[in-house]
PDB file of N, CA and C in Angstrom:
ATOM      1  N   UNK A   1       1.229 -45.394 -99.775  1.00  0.00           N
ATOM      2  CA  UNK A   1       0.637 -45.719-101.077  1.00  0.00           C
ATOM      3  C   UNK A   1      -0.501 -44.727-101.341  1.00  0.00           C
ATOM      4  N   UNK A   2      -0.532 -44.176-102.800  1.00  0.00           N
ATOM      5  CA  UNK A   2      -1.535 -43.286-102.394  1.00  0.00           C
ATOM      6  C   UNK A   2      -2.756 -43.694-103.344  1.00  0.00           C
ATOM      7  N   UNK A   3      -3.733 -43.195-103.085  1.00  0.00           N
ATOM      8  CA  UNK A   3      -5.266 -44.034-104.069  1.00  0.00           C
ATOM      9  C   UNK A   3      -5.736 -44.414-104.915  1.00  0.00           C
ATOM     10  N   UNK A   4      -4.778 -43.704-105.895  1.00  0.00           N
ATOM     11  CA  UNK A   4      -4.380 -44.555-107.413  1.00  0.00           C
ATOM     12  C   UNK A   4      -4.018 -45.558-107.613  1.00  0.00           C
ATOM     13  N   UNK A   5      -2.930 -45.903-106.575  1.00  0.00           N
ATOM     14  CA  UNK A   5      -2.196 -47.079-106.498  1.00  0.00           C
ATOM     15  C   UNK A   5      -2.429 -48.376-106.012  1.00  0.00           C
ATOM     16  N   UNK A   6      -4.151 -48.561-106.220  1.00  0.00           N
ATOM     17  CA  UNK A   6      -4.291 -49.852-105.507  1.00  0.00           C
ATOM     18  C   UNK A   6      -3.955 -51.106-105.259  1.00  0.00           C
ATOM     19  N   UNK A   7      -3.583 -51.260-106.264  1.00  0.00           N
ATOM     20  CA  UNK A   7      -2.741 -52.418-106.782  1.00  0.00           C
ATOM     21  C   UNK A   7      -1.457 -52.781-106.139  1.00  0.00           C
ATOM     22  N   UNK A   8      -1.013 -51.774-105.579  1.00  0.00           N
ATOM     23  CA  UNK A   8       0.194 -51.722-104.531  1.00  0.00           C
ATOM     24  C   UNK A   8       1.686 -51.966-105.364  1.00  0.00           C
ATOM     25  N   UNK A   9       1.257 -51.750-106.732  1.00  0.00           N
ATOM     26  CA  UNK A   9       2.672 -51.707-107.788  1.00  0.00           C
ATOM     27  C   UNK A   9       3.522 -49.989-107.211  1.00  0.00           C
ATOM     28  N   UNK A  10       4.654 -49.783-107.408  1.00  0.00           N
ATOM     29  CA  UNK A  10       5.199 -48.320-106.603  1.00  0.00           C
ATOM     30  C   UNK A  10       5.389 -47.821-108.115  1.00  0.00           C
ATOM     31  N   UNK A  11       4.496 -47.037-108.875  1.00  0.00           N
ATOM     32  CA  UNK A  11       4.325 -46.444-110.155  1.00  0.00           C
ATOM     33  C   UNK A  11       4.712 -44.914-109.783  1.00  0.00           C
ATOM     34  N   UNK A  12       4.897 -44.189-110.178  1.00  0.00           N
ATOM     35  CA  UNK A  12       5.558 -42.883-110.350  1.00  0.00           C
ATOM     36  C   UNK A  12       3.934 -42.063-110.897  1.00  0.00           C
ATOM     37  N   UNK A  13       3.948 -41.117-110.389  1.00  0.00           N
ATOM     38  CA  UNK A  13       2.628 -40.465-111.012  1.00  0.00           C
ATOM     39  C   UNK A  13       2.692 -40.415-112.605  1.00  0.00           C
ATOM     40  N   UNK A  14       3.904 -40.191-113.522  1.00  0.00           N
ATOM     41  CA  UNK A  14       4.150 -40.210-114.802  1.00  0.00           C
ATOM     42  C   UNK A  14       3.431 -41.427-115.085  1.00  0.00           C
ATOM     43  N   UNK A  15       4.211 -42.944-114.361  1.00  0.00           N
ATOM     44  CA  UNK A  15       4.140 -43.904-114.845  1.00  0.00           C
ATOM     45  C   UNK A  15       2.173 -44.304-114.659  1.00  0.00           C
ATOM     46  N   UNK A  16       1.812 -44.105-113.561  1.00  0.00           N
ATOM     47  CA  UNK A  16       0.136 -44.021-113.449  1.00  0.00           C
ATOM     48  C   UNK A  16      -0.454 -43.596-114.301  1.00  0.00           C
ATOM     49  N   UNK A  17       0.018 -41.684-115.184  1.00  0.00           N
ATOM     50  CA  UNK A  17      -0.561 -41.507-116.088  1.00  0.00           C
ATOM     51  C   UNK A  17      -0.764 -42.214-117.427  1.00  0.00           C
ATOM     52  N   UNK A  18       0.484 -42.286-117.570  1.00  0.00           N
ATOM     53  CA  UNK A  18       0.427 -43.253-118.909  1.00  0.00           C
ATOM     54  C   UNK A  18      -0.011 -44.579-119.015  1.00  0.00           C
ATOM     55  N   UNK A  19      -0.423 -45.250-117.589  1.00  0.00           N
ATOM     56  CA  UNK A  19      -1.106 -46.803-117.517  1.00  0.00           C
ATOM     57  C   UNK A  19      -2.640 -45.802-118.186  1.00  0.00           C
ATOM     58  N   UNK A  20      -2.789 -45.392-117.522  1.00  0.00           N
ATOM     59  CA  UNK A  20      -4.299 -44.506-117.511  1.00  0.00           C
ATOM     60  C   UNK A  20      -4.974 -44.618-119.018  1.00  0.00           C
ATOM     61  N   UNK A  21      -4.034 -43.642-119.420  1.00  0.00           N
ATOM     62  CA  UNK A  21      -4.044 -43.044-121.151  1.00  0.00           C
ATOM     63  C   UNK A  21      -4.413 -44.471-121.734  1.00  0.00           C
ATOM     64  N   UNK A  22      -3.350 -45.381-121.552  1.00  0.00           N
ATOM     65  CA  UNK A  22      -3.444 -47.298-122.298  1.00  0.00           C
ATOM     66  C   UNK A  22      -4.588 -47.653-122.101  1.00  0.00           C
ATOM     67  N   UNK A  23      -5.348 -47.296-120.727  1.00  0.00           N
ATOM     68  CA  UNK A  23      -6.278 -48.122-121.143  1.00  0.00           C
ATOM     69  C   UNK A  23      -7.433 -47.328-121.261  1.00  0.00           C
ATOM     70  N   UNK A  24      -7.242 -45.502-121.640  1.00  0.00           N
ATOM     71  CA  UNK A  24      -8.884 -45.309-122.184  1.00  0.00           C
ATOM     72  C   UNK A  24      -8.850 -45.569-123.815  1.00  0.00           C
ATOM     73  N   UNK A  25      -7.295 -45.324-124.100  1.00  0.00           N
ATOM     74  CA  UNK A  25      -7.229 -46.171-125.343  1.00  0.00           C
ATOM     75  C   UNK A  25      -7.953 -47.250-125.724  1.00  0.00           C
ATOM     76  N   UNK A  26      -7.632 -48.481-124.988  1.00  0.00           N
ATOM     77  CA  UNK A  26      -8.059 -50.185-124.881  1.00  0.00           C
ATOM     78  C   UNK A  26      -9.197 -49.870-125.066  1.00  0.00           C
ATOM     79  N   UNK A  27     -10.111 -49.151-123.760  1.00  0.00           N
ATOM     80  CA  UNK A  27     -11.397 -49.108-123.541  1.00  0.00           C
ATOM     81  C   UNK A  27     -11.737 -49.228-124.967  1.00  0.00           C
ATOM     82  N   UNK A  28     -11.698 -47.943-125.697  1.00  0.00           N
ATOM     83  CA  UNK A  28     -12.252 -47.350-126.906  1.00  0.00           C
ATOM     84  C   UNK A  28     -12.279 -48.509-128.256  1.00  0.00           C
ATOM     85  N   UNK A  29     -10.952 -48.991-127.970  1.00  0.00           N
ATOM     86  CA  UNK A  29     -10.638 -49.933-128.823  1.00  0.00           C
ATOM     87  C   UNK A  29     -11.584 -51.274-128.886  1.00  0.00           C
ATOM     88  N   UNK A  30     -11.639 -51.809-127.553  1.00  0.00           N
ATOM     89  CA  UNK A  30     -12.609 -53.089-127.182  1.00  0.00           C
ATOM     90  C   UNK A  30     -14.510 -52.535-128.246  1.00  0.00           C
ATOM     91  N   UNK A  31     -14.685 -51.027-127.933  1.00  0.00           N
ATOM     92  CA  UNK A  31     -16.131 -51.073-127.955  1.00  0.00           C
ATOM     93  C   UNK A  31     -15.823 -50.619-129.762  1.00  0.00           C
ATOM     94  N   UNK A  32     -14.897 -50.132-130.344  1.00  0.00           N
ATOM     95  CA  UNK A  32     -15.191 -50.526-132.199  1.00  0.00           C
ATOM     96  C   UNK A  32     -14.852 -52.077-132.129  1.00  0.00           C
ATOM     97  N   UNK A  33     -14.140 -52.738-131.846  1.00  0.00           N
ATOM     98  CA  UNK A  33     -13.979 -54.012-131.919  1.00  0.00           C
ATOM     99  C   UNK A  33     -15.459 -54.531-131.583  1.00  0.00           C
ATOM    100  N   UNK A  34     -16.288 -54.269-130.339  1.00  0.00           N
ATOM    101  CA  UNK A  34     -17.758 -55.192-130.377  1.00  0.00           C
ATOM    102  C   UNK A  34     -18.440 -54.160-131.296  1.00  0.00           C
ATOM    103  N   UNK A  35     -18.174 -53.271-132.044  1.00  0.00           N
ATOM    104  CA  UNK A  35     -19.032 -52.392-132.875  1.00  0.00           C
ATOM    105  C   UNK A  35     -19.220 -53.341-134.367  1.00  0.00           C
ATOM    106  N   UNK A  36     -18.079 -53.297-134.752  1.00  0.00           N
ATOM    107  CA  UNK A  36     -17.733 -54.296-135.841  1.00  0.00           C
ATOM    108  C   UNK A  36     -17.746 -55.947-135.660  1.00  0.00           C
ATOM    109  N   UNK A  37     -18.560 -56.265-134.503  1.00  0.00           N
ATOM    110  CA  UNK A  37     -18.360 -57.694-134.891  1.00  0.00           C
ATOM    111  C   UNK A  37     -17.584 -58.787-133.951  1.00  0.00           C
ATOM    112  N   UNK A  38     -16.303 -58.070-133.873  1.00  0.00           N
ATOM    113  CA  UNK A  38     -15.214 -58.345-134.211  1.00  0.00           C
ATOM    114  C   UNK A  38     -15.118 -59.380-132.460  1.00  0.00           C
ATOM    115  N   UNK A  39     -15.464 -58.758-131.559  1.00  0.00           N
ATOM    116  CA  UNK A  39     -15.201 -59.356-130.210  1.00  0.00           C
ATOM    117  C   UNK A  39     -16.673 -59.525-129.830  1.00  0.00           C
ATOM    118  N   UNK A  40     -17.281 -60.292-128.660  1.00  0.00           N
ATOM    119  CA  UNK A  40     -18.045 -60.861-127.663  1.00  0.00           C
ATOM    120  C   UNK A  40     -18.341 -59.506-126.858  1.00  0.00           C
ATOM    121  N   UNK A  41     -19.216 -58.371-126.553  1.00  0.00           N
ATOM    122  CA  UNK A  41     -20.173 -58.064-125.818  1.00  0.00           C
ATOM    123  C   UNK A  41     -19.951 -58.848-124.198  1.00  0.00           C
ATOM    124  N   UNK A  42     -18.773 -58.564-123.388  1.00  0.00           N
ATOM    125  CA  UNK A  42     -18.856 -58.640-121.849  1.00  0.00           C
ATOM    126  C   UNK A  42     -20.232 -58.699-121.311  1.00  0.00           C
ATOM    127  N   UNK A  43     -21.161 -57.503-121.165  1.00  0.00           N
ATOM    128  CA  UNK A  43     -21.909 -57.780-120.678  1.00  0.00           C
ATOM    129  C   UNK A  43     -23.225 -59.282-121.342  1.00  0.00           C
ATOM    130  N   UNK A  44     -23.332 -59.101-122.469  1.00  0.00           N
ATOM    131  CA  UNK A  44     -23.905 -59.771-122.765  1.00  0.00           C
ATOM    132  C   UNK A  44     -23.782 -61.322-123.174  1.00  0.00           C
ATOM    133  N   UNK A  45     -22.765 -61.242-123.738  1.00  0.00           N
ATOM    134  CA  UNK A  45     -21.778 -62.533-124.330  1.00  0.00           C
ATOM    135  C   UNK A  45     -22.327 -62.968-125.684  1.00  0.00           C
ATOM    136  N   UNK A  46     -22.748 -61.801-126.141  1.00  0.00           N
ATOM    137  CA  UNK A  46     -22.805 -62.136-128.032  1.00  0.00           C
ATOM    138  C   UNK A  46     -22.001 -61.510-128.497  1.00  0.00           C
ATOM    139  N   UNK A  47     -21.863 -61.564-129.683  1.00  0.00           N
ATOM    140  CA  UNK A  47     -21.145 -60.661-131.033  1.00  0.00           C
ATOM    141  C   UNK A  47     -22.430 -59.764-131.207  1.00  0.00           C
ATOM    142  N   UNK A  48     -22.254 -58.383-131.561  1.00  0.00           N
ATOM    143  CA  UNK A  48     -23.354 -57.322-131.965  1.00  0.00           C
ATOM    144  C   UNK A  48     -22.393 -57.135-132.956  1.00  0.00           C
ATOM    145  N   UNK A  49     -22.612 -56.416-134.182  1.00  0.00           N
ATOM    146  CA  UNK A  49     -22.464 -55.514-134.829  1.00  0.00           C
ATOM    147  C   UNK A  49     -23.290 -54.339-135.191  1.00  0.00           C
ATOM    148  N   UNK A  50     -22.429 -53.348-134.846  1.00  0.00           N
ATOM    149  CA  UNK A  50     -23.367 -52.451-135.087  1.00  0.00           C
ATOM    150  C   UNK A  50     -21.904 -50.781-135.574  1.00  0.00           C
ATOM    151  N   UNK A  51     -21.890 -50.837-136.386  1.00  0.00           N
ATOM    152  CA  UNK A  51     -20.855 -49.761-137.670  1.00  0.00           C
ATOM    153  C   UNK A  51     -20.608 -48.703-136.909  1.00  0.00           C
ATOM    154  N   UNK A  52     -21.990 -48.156-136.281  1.00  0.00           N
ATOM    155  CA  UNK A  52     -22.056 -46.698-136.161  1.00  0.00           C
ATOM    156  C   UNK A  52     -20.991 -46.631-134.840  1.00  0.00           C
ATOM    157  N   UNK A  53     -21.415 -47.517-133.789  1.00  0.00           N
ATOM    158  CA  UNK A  53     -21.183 -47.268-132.880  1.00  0.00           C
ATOM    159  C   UNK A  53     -19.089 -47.723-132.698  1.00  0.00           C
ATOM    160  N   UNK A  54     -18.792 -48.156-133.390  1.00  0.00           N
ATOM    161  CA  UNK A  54     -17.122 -48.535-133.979  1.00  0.00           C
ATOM    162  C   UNK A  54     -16.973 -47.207-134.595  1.00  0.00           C
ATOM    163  N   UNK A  55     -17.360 -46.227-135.317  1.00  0.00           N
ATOM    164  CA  UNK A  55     -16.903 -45.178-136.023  1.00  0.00           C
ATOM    165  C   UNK A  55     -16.795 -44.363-135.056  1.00  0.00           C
ATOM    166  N   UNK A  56     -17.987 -44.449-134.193  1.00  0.00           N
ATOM    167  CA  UNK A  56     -17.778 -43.712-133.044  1.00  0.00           C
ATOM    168  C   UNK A  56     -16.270 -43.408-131.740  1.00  0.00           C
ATOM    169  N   UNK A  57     -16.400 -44.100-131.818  1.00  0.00           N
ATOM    170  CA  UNK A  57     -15.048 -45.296-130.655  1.00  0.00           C
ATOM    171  C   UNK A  57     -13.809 -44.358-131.629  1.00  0.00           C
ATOM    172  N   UNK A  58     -13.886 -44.641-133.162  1.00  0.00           N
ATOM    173  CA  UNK A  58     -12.426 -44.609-133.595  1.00  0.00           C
ATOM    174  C   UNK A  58     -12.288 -42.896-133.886  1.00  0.00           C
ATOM    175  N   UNK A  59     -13.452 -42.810-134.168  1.00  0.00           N
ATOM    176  CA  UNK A  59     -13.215 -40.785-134.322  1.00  0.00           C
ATOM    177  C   UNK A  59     -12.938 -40.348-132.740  1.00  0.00           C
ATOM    178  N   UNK A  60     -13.457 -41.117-131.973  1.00  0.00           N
ATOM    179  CA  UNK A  60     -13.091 -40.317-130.538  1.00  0.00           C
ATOM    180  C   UNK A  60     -11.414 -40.761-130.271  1.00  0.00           C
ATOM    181  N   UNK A  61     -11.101 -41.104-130.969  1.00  0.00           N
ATOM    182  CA  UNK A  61      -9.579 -41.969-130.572  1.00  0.00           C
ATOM    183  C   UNK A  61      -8.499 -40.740-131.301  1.00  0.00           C
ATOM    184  N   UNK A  62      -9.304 -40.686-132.635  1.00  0.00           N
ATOM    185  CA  UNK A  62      -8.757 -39.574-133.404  1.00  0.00           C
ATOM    186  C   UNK A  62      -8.661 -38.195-132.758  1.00  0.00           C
ATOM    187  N   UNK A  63     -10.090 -37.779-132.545  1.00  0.00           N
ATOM    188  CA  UNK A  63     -10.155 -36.636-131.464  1.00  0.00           C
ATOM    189  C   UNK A  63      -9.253 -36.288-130.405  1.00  0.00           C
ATOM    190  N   UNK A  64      -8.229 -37.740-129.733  1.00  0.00           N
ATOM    191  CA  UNK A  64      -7.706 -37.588-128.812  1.00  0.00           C
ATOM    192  C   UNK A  64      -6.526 -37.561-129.086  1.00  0.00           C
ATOM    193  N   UNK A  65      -6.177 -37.852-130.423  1.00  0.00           N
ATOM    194  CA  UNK A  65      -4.844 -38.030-130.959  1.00  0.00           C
ATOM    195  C   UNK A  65      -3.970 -36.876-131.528  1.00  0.00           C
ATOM    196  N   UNK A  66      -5.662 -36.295-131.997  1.00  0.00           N
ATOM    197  CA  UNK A  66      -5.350 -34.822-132.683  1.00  0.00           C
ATOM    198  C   UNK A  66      -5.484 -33.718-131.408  1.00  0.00           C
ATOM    199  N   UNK A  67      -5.498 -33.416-129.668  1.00  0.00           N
ATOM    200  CA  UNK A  67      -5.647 -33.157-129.119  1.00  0.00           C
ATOM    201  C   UNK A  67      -4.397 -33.217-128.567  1.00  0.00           C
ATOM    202  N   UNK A  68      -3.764 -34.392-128.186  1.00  0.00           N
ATOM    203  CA  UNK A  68      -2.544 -34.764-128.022  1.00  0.00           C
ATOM    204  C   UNK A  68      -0.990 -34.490-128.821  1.00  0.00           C
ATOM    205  N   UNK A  69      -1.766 -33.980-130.052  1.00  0.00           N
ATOM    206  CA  UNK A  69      -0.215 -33.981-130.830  1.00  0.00           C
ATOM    207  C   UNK A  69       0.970 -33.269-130.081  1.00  0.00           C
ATOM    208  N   UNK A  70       1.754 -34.277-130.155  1.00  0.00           N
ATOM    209  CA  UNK A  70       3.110 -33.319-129.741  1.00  0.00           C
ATOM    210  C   UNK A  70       3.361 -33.487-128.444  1.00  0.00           C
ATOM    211  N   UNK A  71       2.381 -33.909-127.750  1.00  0.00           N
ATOM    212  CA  UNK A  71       2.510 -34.233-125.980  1.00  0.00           C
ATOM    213  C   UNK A  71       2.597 -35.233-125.083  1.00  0.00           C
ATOM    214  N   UNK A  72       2.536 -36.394-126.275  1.00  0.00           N
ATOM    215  CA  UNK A  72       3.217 -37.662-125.766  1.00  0.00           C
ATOM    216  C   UNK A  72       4.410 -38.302-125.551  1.00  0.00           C
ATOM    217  N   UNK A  73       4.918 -38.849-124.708  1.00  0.00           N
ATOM    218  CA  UNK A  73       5.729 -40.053-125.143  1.00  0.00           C
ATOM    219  C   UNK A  73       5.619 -40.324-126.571  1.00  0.00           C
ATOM    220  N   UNK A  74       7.041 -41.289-127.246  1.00  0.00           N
ATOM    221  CA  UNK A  74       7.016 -41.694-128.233  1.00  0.00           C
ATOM    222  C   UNK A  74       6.280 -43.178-128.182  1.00  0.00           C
ATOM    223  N   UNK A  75       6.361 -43.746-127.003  1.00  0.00           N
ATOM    224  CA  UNK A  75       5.810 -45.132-126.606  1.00  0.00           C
ATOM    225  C   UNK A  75       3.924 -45.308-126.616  1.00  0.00           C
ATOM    226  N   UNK A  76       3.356 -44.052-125.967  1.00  0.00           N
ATOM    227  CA  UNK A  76       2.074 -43.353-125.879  1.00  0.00           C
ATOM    228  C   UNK A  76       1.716 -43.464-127.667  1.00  0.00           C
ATOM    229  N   UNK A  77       2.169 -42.378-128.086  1.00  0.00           N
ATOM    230  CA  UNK A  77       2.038 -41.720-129.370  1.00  0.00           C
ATOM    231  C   UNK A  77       2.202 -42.763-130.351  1.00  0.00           C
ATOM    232  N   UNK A  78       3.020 -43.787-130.668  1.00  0.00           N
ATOM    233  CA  UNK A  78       2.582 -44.934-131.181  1.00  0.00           C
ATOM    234  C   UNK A  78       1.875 -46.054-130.784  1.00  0.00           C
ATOM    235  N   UNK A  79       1.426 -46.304-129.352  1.00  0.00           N
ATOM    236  CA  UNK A  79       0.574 -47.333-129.463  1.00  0.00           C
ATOM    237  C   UNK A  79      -0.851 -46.849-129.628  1.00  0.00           C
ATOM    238  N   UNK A  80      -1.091 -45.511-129.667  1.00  0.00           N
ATOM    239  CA  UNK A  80      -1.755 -44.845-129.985  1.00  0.00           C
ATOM    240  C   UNK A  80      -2.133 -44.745-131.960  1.00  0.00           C
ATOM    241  N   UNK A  81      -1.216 -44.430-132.451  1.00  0.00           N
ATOM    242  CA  UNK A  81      -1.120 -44.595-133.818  1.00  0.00           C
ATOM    243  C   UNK A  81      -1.400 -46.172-134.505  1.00  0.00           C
ATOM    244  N   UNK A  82      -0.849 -47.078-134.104  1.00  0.00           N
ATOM    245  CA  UNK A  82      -1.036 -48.108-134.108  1.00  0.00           C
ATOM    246  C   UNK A  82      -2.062 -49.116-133.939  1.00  0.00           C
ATOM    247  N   UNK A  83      -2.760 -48.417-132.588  1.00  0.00           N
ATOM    248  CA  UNK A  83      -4.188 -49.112-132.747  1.00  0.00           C
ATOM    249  C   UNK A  83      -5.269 -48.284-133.478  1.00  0.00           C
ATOM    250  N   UNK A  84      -4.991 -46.929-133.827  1.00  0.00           N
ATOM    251  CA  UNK A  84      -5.927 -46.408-134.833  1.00  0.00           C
ATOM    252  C   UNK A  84      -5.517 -47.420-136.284  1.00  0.00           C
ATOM    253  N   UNK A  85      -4.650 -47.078-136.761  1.00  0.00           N
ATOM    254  CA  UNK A  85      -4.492 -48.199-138.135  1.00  0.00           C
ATOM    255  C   UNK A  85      -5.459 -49.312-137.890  1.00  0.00           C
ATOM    256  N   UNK A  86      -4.913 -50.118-136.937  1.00  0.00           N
ATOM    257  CA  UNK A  86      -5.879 -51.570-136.626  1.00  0.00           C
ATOM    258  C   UNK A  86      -7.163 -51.089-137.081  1.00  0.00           C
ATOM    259  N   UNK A  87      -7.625 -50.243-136.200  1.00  0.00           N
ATOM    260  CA  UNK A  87      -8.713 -50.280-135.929  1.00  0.00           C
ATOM    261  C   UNK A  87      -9.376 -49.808-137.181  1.00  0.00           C
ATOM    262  N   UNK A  88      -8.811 -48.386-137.894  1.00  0.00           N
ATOM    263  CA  UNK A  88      -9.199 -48.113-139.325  1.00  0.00           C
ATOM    264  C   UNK A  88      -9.255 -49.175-140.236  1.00  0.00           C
ATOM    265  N   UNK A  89      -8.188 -50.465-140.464  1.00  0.00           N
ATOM    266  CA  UNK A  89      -8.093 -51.630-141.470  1.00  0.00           C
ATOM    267  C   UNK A  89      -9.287 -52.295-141.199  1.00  0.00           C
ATOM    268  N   UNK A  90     -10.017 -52.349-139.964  1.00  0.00           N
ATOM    269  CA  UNK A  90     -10.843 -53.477-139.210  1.00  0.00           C
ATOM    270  C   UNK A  90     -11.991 -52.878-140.242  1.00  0.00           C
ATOM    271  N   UNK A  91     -12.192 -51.675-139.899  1.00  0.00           N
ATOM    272  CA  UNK A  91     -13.262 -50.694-140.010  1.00  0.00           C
ATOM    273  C   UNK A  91     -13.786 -50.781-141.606  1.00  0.00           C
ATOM    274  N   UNK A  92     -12.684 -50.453-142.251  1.00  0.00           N
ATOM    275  CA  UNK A  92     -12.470 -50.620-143.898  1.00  0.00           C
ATOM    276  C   UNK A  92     -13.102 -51.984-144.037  1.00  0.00           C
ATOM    277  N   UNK A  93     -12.698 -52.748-143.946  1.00  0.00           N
ATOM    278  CA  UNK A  93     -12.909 -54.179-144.206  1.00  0.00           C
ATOM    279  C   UNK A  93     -14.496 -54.476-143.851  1.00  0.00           C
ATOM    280  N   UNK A  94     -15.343 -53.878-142.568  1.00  0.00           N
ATOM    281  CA  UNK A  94     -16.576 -53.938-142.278  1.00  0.00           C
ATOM    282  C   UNK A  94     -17.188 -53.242-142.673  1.00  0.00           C
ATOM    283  N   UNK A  95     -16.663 -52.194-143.157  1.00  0.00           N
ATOM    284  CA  UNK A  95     -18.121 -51.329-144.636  1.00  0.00           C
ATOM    285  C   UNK A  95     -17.531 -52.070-145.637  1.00  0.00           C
ATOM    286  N   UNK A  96     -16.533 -52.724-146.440  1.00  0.00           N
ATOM    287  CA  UNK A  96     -16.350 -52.927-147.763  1.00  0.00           C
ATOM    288  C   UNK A  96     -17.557 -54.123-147.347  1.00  0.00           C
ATOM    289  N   UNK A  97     -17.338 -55.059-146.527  1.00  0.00           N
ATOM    290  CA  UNK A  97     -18.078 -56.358-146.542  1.00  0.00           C
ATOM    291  C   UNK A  97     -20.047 -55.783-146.389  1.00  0.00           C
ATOM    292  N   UNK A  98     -19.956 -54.758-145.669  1.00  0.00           N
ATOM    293  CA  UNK A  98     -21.406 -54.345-145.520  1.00  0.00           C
ATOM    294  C   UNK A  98     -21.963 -53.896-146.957  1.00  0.00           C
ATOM    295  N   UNK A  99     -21.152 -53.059-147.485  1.00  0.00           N
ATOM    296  CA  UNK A  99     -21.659 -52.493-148.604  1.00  0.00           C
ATOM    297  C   UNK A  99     -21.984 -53.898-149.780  1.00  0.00           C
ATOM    298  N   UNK A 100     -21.237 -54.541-149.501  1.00  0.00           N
ATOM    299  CA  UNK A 100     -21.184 -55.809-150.820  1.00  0.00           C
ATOM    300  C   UNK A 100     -22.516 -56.630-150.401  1.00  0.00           C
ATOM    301  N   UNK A 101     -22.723 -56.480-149.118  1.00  0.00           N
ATOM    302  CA  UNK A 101     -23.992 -57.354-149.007  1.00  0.00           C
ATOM    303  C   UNK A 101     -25.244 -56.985-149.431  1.00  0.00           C
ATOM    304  N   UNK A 102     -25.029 -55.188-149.804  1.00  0.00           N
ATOM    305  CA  UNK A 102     -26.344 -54.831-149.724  1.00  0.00           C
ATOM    306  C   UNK A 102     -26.815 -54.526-151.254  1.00  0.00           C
ATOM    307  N   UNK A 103     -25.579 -55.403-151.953  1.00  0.00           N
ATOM    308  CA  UNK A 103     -25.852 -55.351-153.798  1.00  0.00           C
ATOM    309  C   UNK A 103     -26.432 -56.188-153.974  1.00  0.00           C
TER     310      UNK A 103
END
């Protein structure tokens, strides 16, 4: 088994990479999700909102998407696409609601 593999699942180095990729995805995804509101703060166990730091999260997602073109899986490359949408609709929806509050 080699040190990646702690878990003791028999993954293929392909298959390791692409667990990998999912979850710096997730990662990114979880921290616009507590950016916007939207989820509970692990360490802390509140809701924060805070815009900047969700725009952040989703341009770096973009960054990685537009870095990636062409070099994924089709499985990669849309759950990839897919949680940018989410995450853009989420995003939309938390400046339309921010901006309306501040009329």
């Amino acid at each position: 088994m080699d040190e990646m593999n702690l878990n003791g699942d028999n993954l293929s180095e392909d298959e390791q990479q692409q667990l990998l990729f999912m979850m710096l995805v997730q990662q990114h995804q979880q921290i616009a999700m507590m950016g916007m509101g939207k989820m509970e703060n692990p360490q802390t166990g509140e809701t924060e909102r805070e815009l900047k730091s969700a725009k952040f999260a989703i341009d770096t997602l973009v960054m990685l998407q537009d870095f990636t073109e062409g070099n994924l899986p089709d499985k990669l490359d849309n759950y990839l696409k897919e949680t940018l949408n989410n995450l853009r609709m989420n995003y939309a929806e938390e400046k339309e609601n921010d901006d309306s509050e501040e009329e």
